[in-house]
C-alpha atoms as a PDB file:
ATOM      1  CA  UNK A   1       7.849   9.032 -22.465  1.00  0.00           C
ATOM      2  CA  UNK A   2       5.491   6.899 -24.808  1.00  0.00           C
ATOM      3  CA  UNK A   3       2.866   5.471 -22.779  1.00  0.00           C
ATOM      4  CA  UNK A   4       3.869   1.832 -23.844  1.00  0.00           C
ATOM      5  CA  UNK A   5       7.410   2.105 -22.452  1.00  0.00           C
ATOM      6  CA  UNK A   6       6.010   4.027 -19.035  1.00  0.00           C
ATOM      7  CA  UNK A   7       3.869   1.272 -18.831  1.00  0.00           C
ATOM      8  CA  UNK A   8       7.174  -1.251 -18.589  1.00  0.00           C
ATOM      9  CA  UNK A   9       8.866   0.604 -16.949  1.00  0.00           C
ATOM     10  CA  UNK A  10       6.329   1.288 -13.856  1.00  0.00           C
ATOM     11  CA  UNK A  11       5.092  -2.378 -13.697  1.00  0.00           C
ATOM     12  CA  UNK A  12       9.318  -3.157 -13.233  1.00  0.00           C
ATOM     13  CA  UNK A  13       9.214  -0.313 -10.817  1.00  0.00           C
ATOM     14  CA  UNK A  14       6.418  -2.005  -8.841  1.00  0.00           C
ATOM     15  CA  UNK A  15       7.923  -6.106  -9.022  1.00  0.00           C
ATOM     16  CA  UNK A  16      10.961  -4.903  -7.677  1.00  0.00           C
ATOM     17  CA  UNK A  17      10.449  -4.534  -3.727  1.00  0.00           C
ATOM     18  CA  UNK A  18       8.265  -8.457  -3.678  1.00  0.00           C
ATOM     19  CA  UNK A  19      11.347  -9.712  -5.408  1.00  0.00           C
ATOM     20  CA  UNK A  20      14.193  -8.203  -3.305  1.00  0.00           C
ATOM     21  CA  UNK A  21      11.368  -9.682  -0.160  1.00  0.00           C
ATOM     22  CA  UNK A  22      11.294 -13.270  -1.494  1.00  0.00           C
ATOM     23  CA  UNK A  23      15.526 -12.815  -2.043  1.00  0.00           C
ATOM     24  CA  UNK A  24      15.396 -11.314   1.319  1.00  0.00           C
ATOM     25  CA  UNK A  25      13.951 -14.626   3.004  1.00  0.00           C
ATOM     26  CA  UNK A  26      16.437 -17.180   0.855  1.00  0.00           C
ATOM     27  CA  UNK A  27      18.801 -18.811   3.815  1.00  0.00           C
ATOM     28  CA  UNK A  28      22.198 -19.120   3.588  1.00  0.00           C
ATOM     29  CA  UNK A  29      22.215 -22.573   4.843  1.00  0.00           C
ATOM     30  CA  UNK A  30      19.914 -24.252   2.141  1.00  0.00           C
ATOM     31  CA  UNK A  31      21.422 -22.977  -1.498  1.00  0.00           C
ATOM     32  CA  UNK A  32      22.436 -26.734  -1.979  1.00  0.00           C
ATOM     33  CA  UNK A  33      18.807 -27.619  -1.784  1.00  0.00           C
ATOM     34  CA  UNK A  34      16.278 -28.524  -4.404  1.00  0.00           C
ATOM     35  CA  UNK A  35      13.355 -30.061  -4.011  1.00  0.00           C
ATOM     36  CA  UNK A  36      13.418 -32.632  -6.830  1.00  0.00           C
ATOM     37  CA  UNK A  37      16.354 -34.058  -8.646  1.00  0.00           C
ATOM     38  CA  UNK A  38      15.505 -31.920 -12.219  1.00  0.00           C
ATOM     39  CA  UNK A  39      15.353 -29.000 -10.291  1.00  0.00           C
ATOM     40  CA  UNK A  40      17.442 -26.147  -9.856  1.00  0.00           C
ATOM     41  CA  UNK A  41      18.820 -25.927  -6.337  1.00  0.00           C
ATOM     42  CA  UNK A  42      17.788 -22.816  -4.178  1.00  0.00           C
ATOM     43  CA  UNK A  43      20.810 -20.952  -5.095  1.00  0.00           C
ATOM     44  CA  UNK A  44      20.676 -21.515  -8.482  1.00  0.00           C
ATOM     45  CA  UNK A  45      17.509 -20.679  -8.799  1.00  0.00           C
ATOM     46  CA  UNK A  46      17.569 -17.294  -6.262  1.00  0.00           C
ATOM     47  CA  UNK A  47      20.467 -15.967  -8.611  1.00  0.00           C
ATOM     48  CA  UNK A  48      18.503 -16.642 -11.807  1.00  0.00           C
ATOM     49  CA  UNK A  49      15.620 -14.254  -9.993  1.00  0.00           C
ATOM     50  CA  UNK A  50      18.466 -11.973  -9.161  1.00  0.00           C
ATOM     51  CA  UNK A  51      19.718 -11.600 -12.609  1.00  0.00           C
ATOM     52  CA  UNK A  52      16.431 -11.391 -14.354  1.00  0.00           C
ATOM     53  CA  UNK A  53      16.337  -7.575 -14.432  1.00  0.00           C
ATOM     54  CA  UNK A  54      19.215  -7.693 -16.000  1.00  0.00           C
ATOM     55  CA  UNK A  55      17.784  -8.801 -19.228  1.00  0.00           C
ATOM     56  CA  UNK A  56      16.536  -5.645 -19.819  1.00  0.00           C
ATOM     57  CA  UNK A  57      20.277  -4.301 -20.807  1.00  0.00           C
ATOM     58  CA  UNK A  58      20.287  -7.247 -23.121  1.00  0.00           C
ATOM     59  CA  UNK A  59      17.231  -6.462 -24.463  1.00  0.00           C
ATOM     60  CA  UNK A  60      17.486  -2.938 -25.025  1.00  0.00           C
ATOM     61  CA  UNK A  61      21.340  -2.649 -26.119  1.00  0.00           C
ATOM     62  CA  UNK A  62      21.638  -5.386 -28.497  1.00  0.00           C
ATOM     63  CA  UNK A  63      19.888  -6.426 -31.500  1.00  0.00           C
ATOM     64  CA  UNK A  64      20.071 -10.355 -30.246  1.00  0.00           C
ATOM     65  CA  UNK A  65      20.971 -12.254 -27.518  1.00  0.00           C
ATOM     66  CA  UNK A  66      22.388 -15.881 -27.517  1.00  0.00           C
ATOM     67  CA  UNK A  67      22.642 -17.303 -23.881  1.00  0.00           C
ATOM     68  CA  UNK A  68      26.266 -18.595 -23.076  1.00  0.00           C
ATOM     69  CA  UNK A  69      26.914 -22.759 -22.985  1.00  0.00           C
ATOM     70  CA  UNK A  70      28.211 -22.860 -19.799  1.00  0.00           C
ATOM     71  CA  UNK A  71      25.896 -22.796 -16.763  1.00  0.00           C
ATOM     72  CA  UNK A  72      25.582 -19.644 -14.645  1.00  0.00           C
ATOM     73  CA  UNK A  73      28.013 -20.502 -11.359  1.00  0.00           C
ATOM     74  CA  UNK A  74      26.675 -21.094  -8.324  1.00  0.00           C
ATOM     75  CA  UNK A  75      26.209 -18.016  -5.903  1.00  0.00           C
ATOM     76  CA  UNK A  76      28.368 -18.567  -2.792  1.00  0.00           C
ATOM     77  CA  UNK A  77      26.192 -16.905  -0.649  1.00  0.00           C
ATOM     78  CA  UNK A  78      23.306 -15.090   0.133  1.00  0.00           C
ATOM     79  CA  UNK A  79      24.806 -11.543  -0.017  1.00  0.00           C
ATOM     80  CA  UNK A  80      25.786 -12.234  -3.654  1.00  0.00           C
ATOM     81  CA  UNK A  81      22.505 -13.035  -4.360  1.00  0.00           C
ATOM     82  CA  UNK A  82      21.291  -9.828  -3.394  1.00  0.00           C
ATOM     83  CA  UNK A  83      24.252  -7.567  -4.435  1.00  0.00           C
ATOM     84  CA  UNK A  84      23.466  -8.953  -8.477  1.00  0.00           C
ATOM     85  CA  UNK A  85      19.573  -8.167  -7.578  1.00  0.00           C
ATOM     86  CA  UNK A  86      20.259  -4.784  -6.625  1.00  0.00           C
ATOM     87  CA  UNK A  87      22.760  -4.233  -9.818  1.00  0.00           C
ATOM     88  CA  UNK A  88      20.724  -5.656 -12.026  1.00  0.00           C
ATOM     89  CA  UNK A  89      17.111  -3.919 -11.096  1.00  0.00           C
ATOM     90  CA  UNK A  90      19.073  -0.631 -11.027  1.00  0.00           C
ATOM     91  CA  UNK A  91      20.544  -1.365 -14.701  1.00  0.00           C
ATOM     92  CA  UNK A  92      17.224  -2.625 -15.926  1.00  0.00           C
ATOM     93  CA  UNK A  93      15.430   0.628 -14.641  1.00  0.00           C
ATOM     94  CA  UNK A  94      18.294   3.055 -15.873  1.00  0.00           C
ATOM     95  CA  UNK A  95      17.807   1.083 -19.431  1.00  0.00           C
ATOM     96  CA  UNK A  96      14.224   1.072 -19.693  1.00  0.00           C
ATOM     97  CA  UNK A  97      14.414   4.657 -18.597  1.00  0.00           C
ATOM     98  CA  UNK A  98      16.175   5.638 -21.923  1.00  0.00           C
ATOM     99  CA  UNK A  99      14.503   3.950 -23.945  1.00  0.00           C
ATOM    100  CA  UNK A 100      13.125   5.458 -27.315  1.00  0.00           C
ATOM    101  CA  UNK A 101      10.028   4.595 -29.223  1.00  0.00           C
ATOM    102  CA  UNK A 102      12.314   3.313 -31.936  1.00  0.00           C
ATOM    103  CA  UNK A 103      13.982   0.977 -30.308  1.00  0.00           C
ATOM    104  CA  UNK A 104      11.333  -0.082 -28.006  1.00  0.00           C
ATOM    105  CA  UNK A 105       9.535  -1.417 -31.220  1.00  0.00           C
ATOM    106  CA  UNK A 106      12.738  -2.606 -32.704  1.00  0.00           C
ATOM    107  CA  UNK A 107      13.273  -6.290 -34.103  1.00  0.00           C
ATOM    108  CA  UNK A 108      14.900  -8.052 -31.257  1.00  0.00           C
ATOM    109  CA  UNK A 109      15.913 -11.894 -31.295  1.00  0.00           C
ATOM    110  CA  UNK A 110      16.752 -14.886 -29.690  1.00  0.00           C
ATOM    111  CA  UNK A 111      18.892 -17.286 -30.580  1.00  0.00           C
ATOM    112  CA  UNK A 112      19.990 -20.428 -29.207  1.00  0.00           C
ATOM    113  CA  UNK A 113      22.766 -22.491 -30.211  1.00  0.00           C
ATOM    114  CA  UNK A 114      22.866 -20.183 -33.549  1.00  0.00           C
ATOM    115  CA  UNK A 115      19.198 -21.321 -34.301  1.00  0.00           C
ATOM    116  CA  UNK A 116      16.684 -18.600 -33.743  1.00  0.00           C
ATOM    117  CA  UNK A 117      14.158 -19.442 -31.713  1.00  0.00           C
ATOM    118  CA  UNK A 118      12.083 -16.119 -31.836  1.00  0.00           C
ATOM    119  CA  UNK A 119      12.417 -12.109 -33.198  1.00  0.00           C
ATOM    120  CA  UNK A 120       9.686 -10.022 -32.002  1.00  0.00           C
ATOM    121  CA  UNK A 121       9.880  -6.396 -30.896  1.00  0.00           C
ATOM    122  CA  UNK A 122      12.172  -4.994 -27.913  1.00  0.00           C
ATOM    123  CA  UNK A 123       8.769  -3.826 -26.131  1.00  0.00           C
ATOM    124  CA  UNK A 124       7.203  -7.696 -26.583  1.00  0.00           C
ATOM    125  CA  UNK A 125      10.781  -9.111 -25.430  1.00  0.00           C
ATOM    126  CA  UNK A 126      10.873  -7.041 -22.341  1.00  0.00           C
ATOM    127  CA  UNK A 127       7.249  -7.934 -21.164  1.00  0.00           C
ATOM    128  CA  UNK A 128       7.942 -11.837 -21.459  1.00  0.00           C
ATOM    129  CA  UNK A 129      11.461 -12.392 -20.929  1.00  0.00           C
ATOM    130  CA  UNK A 130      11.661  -9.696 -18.350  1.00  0.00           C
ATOM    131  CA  UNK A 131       8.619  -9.250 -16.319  1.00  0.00           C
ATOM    132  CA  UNK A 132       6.856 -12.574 -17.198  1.00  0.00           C
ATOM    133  CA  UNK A 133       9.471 -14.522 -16.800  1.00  0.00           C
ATOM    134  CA  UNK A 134      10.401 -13.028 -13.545  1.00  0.00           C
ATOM    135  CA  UNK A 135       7.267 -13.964 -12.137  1.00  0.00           C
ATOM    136  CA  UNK A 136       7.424 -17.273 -13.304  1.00  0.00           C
ATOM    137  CA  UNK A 137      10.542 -18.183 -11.152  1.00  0.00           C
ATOM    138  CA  UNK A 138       9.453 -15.894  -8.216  1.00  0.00           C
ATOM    139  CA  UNK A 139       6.459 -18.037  -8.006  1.00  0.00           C
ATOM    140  CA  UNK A 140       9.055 -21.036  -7.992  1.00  0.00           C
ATOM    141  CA  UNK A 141      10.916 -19.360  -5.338  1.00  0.00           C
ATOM    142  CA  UNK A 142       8.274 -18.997  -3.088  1.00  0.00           C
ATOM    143  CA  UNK A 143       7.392 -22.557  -3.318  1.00  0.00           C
ATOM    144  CA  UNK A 144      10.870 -23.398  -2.229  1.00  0.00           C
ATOM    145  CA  UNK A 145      10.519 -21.332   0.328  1.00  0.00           C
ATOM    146  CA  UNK A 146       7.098 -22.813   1.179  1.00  0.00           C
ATOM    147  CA  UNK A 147       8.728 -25.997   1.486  1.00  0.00           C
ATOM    148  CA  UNK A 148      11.839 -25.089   3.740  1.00  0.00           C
ATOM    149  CA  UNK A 149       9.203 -23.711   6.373  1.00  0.00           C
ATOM    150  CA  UNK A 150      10.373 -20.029   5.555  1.00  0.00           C
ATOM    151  CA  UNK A 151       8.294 -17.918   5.753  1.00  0.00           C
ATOM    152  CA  UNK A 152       6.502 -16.641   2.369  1.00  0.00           C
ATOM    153  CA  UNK A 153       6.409 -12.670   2.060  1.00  0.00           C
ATOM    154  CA  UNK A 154       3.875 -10.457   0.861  1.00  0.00           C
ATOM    155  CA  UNK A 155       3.901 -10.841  -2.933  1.00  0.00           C
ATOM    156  CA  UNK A 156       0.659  -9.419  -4.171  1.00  0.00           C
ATOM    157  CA  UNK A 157      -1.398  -9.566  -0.790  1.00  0.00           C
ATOM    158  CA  UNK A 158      -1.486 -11.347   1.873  1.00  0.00           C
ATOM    159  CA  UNK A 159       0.186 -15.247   2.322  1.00  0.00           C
ATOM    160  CA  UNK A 160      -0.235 -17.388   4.763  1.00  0.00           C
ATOM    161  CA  UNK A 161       2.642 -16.053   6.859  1.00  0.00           C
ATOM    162  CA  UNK A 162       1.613 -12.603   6.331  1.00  0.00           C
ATOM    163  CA  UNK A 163      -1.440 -10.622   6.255  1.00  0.00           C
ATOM    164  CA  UNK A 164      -0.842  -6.606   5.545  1.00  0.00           C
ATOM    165  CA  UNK A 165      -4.477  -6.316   6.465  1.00  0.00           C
ATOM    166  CA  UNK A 166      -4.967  -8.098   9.838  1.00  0.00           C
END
């Protein structure tokens, strides 16, 4: 495998488990919530984490991608949440493990409303609007969390609900 690809591919590999924790920790009971009137609520914003890894499929089987109009739906529940995590970081891995050195550095765009908004190549896409962008909203999730008095998992290290090394 070319070294730039492995590289992808094992940082995905190693977000996976803190993002199925912080999922793990989302209650059933608060998806309505948001904590500001812009702001996603928690459900919304828990199945946007969830479907993240599946961007890579976009990414690496198309030549563009142009997000739909309509909104994603709602998840009904915490379990759904999950279940499109654990499809979607399986796809991702199962695509990034096939990819090629061709297509990695393959022109891939995005386009928005038929307007391009950016073409750069597959391996660029996949490190911001995979893994960068996955641990932008993570971080947003945790806040949530932070703010419904759930307890914050181990991301990176310790928070200040956990401690691996105490």
């Amino acid at each position: 495998m070319v070294p730039l690809i492995e590289a992808i591919l094992n940082e995905f590999r190693e977000e996976m488990p803190p993002t199925r924790r912080i999922l793990e920790r989302v209650p059933q009971d608060k998806l309505a919530w948001k904590p500001h009137q812009k702001s996603r609520t928690l459900g919304e914003l828990a199945m946007h984490v969830a479907n993240i890894p599946g961007m890579v499929e976009r990414i690496v089987k198309a030549d563009e991608f142009s997000p739909p109009n309509a909104a994603t739906p709602p998840a009904n529940s915490v379990e759904e949440i999950r279940a499109a995590f654990e499809k979607n970081a399986l796809k991702g891995e199962e695509c990034l493990r096939g990819l090629t050195e061709d297509t990695a550095m393959g022109l891939w765009r995005f386009v928005f409303r038929g307007k391009e908004i950016f073409a750069k190549p597959r391996i660029a896409a996949l490190r911001t609007n995979v893994l960068n962008h996955l641990y932008h909203h993570r971080g947003q999730l945790s806040v949530y969390l932070r703010l419904l008095e759930v307890p914050v998992p181990i991301v990176y290290g310790p928070t200040a609900d956990e401690n691996p090394f105490a």
